[in-house]
PDB file of N, CA and C in Angstrom:
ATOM      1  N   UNK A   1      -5.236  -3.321  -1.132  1.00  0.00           N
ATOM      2  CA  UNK A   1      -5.770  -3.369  -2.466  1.00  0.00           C
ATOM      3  C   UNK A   1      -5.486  -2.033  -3.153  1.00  0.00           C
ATOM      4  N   UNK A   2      -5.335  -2.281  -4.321  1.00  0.00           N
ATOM      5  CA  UNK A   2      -5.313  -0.681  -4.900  1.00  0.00           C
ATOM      6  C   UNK A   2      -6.375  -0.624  -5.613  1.00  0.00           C
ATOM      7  N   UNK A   3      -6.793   0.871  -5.641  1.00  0.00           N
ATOM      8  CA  UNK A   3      -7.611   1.430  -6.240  1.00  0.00           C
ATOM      9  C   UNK A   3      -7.324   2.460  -7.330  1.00  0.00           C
ATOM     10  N   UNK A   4      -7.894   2.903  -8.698  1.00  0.00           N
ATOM     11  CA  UNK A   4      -7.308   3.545  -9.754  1.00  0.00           C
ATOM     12  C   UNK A   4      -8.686   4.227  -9.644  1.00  0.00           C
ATOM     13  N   UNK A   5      -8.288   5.682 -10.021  1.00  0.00           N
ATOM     14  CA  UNK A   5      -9.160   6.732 -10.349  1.00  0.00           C
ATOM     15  C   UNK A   5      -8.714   7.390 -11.565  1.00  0.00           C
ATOM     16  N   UNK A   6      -9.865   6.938 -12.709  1.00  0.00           N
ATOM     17  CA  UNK A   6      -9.594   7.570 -13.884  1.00  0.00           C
ATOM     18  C   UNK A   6     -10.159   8.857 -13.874  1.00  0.00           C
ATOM     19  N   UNK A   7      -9.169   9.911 -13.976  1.00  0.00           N
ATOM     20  CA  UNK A   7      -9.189  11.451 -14.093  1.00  0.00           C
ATOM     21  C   UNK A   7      -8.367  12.036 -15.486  1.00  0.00           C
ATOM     22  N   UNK A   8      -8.466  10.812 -16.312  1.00  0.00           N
ATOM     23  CA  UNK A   8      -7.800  11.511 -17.513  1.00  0.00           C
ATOM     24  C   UNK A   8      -8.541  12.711 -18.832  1.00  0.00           C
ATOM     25  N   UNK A   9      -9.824  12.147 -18.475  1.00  0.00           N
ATOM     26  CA  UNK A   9     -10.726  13.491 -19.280  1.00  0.00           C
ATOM     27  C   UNK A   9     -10.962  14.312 -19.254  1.00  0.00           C
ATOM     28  N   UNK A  10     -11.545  14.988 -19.936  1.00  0.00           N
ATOM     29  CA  UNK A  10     -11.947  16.530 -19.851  1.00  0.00           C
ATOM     30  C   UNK A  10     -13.130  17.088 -19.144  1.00  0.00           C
ATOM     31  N   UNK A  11     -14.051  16.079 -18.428  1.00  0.00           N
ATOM     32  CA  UNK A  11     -15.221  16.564 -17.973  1.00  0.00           C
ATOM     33  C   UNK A  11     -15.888  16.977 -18.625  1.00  0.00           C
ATOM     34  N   UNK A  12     -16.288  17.100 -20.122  1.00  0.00           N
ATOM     35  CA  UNK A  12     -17.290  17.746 -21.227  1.00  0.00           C
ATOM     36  C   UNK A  12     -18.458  17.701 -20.474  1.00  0.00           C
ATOM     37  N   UNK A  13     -18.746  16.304 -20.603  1.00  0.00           N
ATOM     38  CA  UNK A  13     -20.149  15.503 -19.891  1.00  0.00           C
ATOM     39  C   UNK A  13     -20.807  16.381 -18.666  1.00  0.00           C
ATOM     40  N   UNK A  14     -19.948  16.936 -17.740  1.00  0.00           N
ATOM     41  CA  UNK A  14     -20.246  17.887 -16.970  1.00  0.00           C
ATOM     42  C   UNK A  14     -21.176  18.687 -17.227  1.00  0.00           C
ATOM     43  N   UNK A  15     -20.765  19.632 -18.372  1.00  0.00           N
ATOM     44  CA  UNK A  15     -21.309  20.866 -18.711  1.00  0.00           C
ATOM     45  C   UNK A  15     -20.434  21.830 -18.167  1.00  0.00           C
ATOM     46  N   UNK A  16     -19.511  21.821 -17.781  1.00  0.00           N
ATOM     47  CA  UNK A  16     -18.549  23.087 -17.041  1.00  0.00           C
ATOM     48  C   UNK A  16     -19.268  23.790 -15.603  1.00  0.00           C
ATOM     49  N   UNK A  17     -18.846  24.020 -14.903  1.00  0.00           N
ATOM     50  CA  UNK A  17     -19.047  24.136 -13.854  1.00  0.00           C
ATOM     51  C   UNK A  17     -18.196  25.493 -13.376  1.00  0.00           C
ATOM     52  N   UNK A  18     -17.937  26.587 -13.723  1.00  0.00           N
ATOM     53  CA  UNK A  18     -17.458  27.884 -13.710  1.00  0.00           C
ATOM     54  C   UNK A  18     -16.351  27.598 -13.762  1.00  0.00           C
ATOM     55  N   UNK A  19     -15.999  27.210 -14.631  1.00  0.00           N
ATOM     56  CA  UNK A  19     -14.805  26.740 -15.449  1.00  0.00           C
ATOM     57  C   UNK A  19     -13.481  25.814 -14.935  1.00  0.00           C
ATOM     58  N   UNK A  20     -14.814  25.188 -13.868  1.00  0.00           N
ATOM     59  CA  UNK A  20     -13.496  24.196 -12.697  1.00  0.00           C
ATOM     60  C   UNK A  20     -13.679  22.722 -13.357  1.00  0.00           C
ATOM     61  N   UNK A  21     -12.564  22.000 -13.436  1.00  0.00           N
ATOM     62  CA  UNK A  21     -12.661  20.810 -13.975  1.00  0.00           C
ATOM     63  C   UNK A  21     -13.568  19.985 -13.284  1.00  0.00           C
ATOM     64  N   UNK A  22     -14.350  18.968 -13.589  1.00  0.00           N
ATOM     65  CA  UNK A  22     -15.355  18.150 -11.975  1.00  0.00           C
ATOM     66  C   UNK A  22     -14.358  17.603 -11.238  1.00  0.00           C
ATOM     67  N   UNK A  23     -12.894  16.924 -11.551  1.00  0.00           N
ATOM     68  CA  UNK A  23     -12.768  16.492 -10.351  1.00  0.00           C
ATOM     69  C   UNK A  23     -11.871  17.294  -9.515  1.00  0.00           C
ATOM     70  N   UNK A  24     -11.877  18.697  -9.545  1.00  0.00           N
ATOM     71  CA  UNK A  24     -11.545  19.799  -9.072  1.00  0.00           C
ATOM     72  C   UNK A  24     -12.527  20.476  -8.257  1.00  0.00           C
ATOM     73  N   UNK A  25     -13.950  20.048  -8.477  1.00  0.00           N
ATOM     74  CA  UNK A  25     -15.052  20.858  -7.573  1.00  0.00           C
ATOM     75  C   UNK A  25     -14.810  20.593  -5.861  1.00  0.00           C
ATOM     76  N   UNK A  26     -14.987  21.579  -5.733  1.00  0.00           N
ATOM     77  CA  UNK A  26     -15.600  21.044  -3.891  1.00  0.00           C
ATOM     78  C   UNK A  26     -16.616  21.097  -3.533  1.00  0.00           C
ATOM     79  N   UNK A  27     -16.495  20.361  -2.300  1.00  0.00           N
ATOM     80  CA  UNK A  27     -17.797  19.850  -1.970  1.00  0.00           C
ATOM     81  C   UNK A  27     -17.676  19.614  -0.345  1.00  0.00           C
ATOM     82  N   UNK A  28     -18.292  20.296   0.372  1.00  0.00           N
ATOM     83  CA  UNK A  28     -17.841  20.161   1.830  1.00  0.00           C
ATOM     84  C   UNK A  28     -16.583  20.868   2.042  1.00  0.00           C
ATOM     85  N   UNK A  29     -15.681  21.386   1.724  1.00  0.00           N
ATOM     86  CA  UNK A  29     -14.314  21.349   1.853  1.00  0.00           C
ATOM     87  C   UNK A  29     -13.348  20.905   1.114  1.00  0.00           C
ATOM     88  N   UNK A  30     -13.433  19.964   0.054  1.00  0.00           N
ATOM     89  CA  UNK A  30     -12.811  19.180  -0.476  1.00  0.00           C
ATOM     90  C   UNK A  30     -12.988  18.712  -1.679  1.00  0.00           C
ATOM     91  N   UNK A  31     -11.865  18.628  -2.479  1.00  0.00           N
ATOM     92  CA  UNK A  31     -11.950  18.657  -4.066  1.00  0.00           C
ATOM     93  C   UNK A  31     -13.023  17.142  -3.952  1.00  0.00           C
ATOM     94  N   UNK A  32     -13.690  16.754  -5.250  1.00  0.00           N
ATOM     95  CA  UNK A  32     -14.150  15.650  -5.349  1.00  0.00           C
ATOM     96  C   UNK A  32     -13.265  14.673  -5.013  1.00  0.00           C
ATOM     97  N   UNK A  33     -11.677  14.829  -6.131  1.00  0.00           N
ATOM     98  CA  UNK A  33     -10.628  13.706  -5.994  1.00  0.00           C
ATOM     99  C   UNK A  33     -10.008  13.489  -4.509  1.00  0.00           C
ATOM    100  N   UNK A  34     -10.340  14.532  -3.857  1.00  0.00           N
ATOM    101  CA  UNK A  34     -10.028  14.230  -2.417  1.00  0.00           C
ATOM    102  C   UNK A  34     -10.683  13.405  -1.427  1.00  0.00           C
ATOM    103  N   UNK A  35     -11.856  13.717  -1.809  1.00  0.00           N
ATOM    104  CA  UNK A  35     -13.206  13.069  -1.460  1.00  0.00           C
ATOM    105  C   UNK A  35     -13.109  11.623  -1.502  1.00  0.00           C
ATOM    106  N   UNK A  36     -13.464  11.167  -2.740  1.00  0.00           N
ATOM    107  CA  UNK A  36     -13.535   9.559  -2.905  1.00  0.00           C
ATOM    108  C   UNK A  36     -12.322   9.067  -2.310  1.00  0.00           C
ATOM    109  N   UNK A  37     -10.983   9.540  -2.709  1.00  0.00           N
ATOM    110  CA  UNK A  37      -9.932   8.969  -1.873  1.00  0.00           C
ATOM    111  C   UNK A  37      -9.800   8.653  -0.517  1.00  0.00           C
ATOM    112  N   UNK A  38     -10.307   9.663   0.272  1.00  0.00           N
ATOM    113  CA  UNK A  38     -10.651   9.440   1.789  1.00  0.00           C
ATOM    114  C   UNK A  38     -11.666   8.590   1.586  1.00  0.00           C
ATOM    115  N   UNK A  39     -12.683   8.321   1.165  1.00  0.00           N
ATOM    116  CA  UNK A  39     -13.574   6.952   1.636  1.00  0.00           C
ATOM    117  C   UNK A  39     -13.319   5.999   1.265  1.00  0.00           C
ATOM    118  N   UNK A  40     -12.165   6.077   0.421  1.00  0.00           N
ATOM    119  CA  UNK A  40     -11.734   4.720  -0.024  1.00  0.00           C
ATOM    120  C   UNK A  40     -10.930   3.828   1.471  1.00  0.00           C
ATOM    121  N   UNK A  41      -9.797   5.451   1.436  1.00  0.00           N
ATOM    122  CA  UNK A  41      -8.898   4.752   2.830  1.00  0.00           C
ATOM    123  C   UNK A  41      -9.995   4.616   3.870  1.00  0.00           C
ATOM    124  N   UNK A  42     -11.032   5.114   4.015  1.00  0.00           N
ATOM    125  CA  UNK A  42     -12.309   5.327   5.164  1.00  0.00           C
ATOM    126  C   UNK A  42     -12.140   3.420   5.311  1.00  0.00           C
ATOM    127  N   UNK A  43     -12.774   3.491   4.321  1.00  0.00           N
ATOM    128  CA  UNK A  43     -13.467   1.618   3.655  1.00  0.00           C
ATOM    129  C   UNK A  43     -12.728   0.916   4.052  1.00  0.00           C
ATOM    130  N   UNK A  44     -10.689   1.241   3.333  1.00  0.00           N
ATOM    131  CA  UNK A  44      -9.807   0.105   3.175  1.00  0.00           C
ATOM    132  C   UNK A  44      -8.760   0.713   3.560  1.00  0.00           C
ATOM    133  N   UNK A  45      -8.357   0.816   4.932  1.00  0.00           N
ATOM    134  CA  UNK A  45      -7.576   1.494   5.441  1.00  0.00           C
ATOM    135  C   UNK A  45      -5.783   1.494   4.748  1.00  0.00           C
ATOM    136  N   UNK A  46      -5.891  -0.042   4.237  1.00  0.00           N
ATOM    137  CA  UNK A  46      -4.523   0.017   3.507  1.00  0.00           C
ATOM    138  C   UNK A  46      -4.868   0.167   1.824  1.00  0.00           C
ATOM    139  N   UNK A  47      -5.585   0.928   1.654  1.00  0.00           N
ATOM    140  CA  UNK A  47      -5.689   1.212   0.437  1.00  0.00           C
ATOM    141  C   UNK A  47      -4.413   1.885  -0.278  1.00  0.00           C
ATOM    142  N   UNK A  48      -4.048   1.238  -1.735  1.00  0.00           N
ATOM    143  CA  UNK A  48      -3.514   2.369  -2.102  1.00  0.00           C
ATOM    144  C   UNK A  48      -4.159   2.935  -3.651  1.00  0.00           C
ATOM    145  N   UNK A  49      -4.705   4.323  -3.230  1.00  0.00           N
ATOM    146  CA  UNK A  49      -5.230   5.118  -3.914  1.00  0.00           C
ATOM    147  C   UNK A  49      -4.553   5.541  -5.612  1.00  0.00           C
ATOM    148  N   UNK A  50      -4.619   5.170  -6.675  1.00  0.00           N
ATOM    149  CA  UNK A  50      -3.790   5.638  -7.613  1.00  0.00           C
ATOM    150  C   UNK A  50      -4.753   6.504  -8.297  1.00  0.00           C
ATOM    151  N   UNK A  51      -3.960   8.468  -8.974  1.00  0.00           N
ATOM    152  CA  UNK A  51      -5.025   8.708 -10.106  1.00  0.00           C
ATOM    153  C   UNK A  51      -4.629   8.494 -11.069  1.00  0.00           C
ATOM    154  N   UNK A  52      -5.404   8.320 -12.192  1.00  0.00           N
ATOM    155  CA  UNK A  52      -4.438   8.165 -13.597  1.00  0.00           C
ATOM    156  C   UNK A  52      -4.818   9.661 -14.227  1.00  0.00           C
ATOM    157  N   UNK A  53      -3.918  10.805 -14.204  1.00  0.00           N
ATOM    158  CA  UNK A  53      -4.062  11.849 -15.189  1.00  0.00           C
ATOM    159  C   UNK A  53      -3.169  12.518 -15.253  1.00  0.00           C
ATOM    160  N   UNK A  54      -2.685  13.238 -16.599  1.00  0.00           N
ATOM    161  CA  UNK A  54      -1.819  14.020 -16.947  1.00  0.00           C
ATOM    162  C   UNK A  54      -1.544  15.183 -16.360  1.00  0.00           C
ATOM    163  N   UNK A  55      -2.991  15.896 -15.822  1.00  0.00           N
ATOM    164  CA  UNK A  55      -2.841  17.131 -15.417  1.00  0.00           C
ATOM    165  C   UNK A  55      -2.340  17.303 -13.605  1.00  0.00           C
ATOM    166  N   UNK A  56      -1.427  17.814 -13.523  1.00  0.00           N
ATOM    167  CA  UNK A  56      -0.381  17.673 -12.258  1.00  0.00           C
ATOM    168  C   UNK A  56      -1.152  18.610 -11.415  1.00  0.00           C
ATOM    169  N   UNK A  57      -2.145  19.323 -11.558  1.00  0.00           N
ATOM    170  CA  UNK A  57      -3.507  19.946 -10.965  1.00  0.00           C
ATOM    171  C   UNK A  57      -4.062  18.717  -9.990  1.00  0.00           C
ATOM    172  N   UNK A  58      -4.341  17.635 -10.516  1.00  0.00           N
ATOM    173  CA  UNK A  58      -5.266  16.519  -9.682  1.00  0.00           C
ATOM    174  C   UNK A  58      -4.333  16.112  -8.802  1.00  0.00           C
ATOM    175  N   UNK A  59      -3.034  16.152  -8.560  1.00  0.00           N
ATOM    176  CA  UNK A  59      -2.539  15.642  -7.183  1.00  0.00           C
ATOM    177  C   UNK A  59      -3.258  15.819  -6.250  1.00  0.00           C
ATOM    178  N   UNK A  60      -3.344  14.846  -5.259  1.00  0.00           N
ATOM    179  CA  UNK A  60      -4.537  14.601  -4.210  1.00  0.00           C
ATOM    180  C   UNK A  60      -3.593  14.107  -2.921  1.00  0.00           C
ATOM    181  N   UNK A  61      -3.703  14.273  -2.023  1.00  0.00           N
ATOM    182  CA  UNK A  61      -3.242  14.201  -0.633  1.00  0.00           C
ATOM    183  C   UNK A  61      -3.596  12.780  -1.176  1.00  0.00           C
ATOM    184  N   UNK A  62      -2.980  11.658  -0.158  1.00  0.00           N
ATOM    185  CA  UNK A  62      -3.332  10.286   0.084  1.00  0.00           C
ATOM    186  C   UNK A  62      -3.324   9.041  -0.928  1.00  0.00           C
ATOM    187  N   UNK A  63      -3.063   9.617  -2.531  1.00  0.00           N
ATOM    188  CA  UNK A  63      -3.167   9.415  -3.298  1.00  0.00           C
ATOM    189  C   UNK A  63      -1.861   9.617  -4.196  1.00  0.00           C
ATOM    190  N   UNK A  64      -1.504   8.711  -5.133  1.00  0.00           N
ATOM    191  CA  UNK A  64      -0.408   8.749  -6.246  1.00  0.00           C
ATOM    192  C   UNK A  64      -0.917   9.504  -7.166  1.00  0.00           C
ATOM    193  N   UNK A  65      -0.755   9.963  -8.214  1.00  0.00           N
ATOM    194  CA  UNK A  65      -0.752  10.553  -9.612  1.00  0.00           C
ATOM    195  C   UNK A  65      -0.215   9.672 -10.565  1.00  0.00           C
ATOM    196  N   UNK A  66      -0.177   9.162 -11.772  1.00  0.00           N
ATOM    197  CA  UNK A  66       0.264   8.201 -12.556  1.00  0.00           C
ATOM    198  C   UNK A  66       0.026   9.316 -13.970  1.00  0.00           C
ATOM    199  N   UNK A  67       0.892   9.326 -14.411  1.00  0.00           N
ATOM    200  CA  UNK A  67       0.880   9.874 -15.833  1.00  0.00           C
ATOM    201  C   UNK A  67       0.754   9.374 -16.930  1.00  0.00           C
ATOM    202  N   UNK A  68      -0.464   9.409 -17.377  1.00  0.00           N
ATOM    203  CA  UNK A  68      -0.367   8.392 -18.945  1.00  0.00           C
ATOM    204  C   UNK A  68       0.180   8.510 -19.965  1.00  0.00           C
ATOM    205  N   UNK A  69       0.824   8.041 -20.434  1.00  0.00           N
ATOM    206  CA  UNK A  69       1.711   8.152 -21.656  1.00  0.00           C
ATOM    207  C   UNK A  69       1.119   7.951 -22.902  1.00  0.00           C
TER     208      UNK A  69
END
């Protein structure tokens, strides 16, 4: 099954977080976007993980990047 992770915003909603994007925070070791991706494959071992965002920052191990146009 695939899965899509929308990472195309800015995180406003956040409030900023010392000036790290949220899905850039860590947590344990590991960016957020790293995070959910592993429990996805955790869950669905043939998962395939897609993010959707422009910024070439969110590349994530395990996971595609998709660039929105």
């Amino acid at each position: 099954m695939r899965y899509v992770i929308m990472a195309n915003g800015h995180g406003t909603r956040w409030g900023g977080h010392s000036g790290i994007p949220k899905h850039l925070i860590e947590f344990e070791g590991e960016t957020l976007l790293r995070r959910i991706t592993r429990q996805v494959q955790t869950m669905d071992p043939g998962a395939e993980v897609v993010i959707s965002a422009s910024n070439p920052e969110y590349e994530t191990e395990g996971a595609r990047r998709h660039a929105p146009s």
